[in-house]
PDB file of N, CA and C in Angstrom:
ATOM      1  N   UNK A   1      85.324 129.145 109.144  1.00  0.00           N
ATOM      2  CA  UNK A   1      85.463 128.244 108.019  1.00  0.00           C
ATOM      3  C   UNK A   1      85.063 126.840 108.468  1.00  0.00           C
ATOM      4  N   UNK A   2      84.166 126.513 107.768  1.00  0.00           N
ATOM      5  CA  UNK A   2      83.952 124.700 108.081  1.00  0.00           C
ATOM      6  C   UNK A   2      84.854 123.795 107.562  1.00  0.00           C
ATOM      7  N   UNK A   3      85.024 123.055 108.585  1.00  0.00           N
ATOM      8  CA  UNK A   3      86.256 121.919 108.295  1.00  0.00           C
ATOM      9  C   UNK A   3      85.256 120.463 108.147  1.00  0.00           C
ATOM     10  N   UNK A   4      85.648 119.587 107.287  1.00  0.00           N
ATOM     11  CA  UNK A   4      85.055 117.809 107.080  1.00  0.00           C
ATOM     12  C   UNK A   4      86.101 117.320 108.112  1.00  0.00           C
ATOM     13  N   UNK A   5      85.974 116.720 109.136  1.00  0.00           N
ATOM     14  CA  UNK A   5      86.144 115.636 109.406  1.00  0.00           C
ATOM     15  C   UNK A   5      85.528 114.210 109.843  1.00  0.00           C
ATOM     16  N   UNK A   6      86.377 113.150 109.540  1.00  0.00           N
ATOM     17  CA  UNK A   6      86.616 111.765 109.189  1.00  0.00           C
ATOM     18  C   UNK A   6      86.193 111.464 111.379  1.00  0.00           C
ATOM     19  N   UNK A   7      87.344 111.544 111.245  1.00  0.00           N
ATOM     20  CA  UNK A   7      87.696 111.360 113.140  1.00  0.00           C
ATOM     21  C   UNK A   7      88.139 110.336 113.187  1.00  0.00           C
ATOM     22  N   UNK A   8      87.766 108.865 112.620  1.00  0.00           N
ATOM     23  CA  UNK A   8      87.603 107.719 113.074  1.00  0.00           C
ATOM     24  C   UNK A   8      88.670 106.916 111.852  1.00  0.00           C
ATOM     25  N   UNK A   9      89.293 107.035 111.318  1.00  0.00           N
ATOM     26  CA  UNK A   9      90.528 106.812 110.385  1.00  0.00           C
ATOM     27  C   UNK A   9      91.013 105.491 110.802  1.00  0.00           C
ATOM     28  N   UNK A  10      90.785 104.206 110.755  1.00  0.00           N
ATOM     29  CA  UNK A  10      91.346 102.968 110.887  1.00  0.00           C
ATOM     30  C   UNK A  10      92.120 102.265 109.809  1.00  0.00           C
ATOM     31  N   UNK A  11      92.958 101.298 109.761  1.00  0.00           N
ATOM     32  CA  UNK A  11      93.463 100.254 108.973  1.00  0.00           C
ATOM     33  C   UNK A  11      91.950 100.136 108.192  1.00  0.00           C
ATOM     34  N   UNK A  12      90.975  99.384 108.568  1.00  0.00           N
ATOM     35  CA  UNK A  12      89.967  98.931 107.906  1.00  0.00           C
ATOM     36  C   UNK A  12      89.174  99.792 106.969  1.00  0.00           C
ATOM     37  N   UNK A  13      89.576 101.359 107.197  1.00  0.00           N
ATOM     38  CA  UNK A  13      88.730 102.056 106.265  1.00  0.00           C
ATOM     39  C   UNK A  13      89.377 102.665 105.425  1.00  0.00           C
ATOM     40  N   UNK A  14      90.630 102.192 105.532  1.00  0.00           N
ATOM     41  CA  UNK A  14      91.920 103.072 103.937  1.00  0.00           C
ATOM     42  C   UNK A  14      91.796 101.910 103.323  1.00  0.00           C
ATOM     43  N   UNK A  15      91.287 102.117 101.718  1.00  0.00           N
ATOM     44  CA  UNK A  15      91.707 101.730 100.616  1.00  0.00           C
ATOM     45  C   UNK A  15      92.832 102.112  99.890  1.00  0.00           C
ATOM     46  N   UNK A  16      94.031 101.237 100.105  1.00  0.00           N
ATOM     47  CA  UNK A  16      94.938 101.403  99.637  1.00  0.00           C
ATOM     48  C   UNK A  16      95.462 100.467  98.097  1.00  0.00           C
ATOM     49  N   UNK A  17      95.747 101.101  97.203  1.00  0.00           N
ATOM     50  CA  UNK A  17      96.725 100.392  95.787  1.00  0.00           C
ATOM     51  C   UNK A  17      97.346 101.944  95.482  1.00  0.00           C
ATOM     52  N   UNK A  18      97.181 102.435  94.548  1.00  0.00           N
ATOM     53  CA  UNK A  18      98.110 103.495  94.172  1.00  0.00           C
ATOM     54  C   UNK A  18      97.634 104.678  94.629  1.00  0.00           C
ATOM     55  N   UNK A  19      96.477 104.778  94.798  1.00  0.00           N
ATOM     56  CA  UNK A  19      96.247 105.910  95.833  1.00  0.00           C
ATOM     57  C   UNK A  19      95.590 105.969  97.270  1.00  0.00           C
ATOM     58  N   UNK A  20      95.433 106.803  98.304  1.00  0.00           N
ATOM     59  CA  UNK A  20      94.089 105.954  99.204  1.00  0.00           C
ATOM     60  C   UNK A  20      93.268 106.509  98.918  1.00  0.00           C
ATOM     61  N   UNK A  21      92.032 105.770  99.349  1.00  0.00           N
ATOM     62  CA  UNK A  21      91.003 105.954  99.221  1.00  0.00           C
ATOM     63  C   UNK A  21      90.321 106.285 101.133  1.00  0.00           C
ATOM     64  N   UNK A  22      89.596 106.959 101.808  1.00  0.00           N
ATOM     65  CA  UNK A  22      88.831 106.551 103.223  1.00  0.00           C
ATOM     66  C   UNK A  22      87.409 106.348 102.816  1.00  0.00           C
ATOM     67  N   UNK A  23      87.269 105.474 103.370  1.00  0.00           N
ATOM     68  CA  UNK A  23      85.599 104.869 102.968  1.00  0.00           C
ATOM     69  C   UNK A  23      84.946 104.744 104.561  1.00  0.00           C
ATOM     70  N   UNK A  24      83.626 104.681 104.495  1.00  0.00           N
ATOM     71  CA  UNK A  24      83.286 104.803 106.279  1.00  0.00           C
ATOM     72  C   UNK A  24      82.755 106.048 106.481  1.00  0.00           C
ATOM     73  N   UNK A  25      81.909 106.943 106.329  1.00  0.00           N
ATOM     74  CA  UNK A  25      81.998 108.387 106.840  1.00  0.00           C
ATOM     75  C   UNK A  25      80.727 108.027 107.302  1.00  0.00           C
ATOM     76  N   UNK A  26      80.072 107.068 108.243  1.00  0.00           N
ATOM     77  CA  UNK A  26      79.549 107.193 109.037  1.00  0.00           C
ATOM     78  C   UNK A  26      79.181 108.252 110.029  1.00  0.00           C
ATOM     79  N   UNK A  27      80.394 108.367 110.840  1.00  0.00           N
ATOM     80  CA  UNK A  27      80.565 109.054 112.090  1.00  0.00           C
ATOM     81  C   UNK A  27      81.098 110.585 111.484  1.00  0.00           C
ATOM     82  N   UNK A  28      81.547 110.817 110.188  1.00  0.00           N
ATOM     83  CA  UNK A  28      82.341 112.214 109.566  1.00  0.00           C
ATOM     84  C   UNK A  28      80.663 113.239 110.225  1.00  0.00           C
ATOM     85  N   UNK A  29      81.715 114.289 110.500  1.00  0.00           N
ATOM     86  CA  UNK A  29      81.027 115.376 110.482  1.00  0.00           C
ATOM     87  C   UNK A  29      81.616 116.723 109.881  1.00  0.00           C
ATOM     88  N   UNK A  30      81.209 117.791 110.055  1.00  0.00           N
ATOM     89  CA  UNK A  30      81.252 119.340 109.442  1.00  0.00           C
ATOM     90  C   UNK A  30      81.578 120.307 110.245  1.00  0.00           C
ATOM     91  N   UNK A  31      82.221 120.734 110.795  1.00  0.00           N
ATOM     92  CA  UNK A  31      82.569 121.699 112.134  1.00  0.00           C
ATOM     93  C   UNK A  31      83.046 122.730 111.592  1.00  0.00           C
ATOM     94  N   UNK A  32      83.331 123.985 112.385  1.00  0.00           N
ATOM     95  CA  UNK A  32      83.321 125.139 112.638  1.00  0.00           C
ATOM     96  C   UNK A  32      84.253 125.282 113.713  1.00  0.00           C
ATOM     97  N   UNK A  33      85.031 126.613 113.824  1.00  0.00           N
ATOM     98  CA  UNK A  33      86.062 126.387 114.920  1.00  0.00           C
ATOM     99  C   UNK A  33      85.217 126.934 115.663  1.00  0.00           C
ATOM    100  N   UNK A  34      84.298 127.627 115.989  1.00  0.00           N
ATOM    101  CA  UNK A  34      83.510 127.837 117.490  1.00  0.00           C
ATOM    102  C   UNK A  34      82.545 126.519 117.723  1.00  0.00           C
ATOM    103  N   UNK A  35      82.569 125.616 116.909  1.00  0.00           N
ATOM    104  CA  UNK A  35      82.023 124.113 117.643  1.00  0.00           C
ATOM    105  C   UNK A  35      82.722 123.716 118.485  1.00  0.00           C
ATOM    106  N   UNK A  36      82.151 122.861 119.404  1.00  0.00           N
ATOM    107  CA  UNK A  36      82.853 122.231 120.818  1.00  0.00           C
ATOM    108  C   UNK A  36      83.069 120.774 120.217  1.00  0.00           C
ATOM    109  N   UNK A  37      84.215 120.262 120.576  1.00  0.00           N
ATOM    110  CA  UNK A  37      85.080 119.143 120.229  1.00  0.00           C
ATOM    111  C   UNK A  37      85.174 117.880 120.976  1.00  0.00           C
ATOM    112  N   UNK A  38      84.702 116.937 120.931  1.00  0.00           N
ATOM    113  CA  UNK A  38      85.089 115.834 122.023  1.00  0.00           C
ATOM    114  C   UNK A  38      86.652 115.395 121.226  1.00  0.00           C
ATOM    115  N   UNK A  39      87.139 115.162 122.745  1.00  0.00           N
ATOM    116  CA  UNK A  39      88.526 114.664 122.405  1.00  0.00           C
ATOM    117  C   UNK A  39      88.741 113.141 122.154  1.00  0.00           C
ATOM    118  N   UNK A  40      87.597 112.337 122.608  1.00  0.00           N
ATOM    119  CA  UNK A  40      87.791 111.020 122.983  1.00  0.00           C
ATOM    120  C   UNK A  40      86.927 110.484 120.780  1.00  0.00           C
ATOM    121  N   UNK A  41      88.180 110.720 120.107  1.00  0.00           N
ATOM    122  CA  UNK A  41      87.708 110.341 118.621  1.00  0.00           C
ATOM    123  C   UNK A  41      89.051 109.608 118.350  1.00  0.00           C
ATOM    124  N   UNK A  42      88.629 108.946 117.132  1.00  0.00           N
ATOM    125  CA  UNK A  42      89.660 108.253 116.752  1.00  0.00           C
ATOM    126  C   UNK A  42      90.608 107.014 117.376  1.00  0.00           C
ATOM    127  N   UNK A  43      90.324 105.659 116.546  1.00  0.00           N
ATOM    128  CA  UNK A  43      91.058 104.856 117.566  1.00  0.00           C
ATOM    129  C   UNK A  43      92.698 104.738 117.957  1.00  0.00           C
ATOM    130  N   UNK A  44      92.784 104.491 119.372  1.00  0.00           N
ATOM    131  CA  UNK A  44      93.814 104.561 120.204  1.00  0.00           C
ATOM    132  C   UNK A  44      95.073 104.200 119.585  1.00  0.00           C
ATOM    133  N   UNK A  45      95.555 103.771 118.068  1.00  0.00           N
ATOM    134  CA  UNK A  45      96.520 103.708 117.838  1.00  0.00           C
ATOM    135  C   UNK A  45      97.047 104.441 116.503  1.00  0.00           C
ATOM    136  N   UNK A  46      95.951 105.095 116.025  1.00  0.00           N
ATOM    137  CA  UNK A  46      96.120 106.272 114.922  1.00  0.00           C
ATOM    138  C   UNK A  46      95.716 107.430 115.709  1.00  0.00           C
ATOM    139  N   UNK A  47      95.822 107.984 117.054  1.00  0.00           N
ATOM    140  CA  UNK A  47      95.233 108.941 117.331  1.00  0.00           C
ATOM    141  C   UNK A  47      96.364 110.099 117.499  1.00  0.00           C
ATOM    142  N   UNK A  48      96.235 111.421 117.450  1.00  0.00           N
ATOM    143  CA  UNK A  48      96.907 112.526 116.690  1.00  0.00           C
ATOM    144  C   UNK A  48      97.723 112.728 117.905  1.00  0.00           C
ATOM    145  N   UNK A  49      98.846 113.466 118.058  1.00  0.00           N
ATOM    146  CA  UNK A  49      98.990 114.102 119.545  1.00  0.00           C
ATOM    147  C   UNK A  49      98.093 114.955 120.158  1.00  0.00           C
ATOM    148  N   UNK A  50      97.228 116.090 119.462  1.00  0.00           N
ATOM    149  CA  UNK A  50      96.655 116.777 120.026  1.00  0.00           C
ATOM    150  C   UNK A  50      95.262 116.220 120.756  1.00  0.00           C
ATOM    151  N   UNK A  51      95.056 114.987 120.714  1.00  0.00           N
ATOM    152  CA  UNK A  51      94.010 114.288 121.085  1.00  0.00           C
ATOM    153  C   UNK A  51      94.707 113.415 121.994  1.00  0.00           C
ATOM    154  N   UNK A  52      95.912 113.080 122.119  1.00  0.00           N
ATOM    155  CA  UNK A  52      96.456 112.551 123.380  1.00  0.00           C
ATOM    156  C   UNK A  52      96.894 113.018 124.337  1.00  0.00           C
ATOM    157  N   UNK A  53      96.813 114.438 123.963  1.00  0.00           N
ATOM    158  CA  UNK A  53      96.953 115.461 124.961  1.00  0.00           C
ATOM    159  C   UNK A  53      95.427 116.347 125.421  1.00  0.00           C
ATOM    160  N   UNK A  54      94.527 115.383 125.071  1.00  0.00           N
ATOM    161  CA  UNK A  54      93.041 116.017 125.297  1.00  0.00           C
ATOM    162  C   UNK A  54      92.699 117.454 124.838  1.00  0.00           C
ATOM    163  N   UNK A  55      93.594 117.544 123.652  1.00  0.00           N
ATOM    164  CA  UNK A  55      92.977 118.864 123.332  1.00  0.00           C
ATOM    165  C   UNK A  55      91.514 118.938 122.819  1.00  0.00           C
ATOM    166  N   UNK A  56      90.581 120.415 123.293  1.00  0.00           N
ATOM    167  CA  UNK A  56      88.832 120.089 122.769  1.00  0.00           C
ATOM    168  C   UNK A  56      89.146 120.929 121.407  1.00  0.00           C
ATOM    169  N   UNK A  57      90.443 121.804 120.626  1.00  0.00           N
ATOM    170  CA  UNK A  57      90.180 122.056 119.365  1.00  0.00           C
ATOM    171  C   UNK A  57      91.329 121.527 118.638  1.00  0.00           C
ATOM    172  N   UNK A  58      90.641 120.650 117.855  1.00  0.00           N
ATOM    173  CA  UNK A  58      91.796 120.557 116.759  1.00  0.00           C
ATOM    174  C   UNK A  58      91.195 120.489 115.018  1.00  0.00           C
ATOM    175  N   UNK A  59      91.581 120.337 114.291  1.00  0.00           N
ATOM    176  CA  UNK A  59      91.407 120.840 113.026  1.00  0.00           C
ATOM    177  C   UNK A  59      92.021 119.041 111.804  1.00  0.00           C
ATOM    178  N   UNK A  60      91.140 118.989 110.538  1.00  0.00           N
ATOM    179  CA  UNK A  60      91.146 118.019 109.656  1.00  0.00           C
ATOM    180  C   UNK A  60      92.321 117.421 110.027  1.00  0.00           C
ATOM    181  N   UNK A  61      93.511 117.864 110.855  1.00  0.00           N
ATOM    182  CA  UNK A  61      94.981 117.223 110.245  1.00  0.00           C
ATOM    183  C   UNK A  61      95.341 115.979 111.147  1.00  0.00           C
ATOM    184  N   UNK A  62      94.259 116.036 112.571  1.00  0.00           N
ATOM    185  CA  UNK A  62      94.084 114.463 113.085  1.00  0.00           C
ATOM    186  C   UNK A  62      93.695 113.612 112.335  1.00  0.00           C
ATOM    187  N   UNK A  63      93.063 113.738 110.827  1.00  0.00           N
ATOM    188  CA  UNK A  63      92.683 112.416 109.768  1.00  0.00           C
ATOM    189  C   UNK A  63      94.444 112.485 109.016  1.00  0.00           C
ATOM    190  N   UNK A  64      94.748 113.435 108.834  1.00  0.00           N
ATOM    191  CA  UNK A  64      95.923 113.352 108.010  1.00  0.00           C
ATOM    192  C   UNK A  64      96.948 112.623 109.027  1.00  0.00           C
ATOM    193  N   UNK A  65      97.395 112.894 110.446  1.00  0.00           N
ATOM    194  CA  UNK A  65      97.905 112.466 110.906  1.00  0.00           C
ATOM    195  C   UNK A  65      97.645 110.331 110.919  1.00  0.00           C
ATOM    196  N   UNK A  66      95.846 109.899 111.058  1.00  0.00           N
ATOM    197  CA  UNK A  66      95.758 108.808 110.965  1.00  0.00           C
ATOM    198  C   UNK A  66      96.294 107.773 109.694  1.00  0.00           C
ATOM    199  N   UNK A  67      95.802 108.768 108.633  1.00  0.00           N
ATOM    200  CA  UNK A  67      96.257 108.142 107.314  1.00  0.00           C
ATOM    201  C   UNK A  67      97.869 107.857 107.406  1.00  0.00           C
ATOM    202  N   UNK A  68      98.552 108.458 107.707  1.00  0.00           N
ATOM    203  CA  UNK A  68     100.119 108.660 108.078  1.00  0.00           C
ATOM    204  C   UNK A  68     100.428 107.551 108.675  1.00  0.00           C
ATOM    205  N   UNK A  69      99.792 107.247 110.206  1.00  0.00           N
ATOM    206  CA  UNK A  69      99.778 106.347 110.421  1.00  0.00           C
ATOM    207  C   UNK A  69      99.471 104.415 110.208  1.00  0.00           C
ATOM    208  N   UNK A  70      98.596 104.825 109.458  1.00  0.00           N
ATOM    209  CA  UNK A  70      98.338 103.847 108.026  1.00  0.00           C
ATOM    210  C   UNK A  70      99.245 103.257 107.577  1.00  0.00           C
ATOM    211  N   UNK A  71      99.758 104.644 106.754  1.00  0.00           N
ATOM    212  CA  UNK A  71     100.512 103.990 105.337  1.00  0.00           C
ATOM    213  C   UNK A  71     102.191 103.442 106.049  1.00  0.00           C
TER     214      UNK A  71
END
């Protein structure tokens, strides 16, 4: 199954009023769980646990985790 991810989830790219918005998909890509993963995504203070624990698979919920961190 292909997954969208963001990766890169900052303060600067949530549009926030009553709902958010992520704007920025520059760097978004399209993966597959047999794609190979760099761990080094997302900046250092929205970044997921499984990426602070260098994991190479993880799945959309490191953007959900950033937004979290966000709001």
């Amino acid at each position: 199954m292909d997954t969208d991810l963001h990766q890169i989830i900052r303060s600067s790219q949530a549009l926030t009023d009553d709902h958010c918005q992520i704007c920025d998909f520059g760097l978004a890509r399209t993966t597959s769980e047999t794609d190979f993963m760099t761990e080094y995504v997302v900046t250092r203070w929205y970044r997921a646990p499984e990426l602070l624990l260098n994991c190479s698979e993880y799945t959309a919920a490191i953007d959900i985790w950033s937004v979290g961190c966000i709001l």
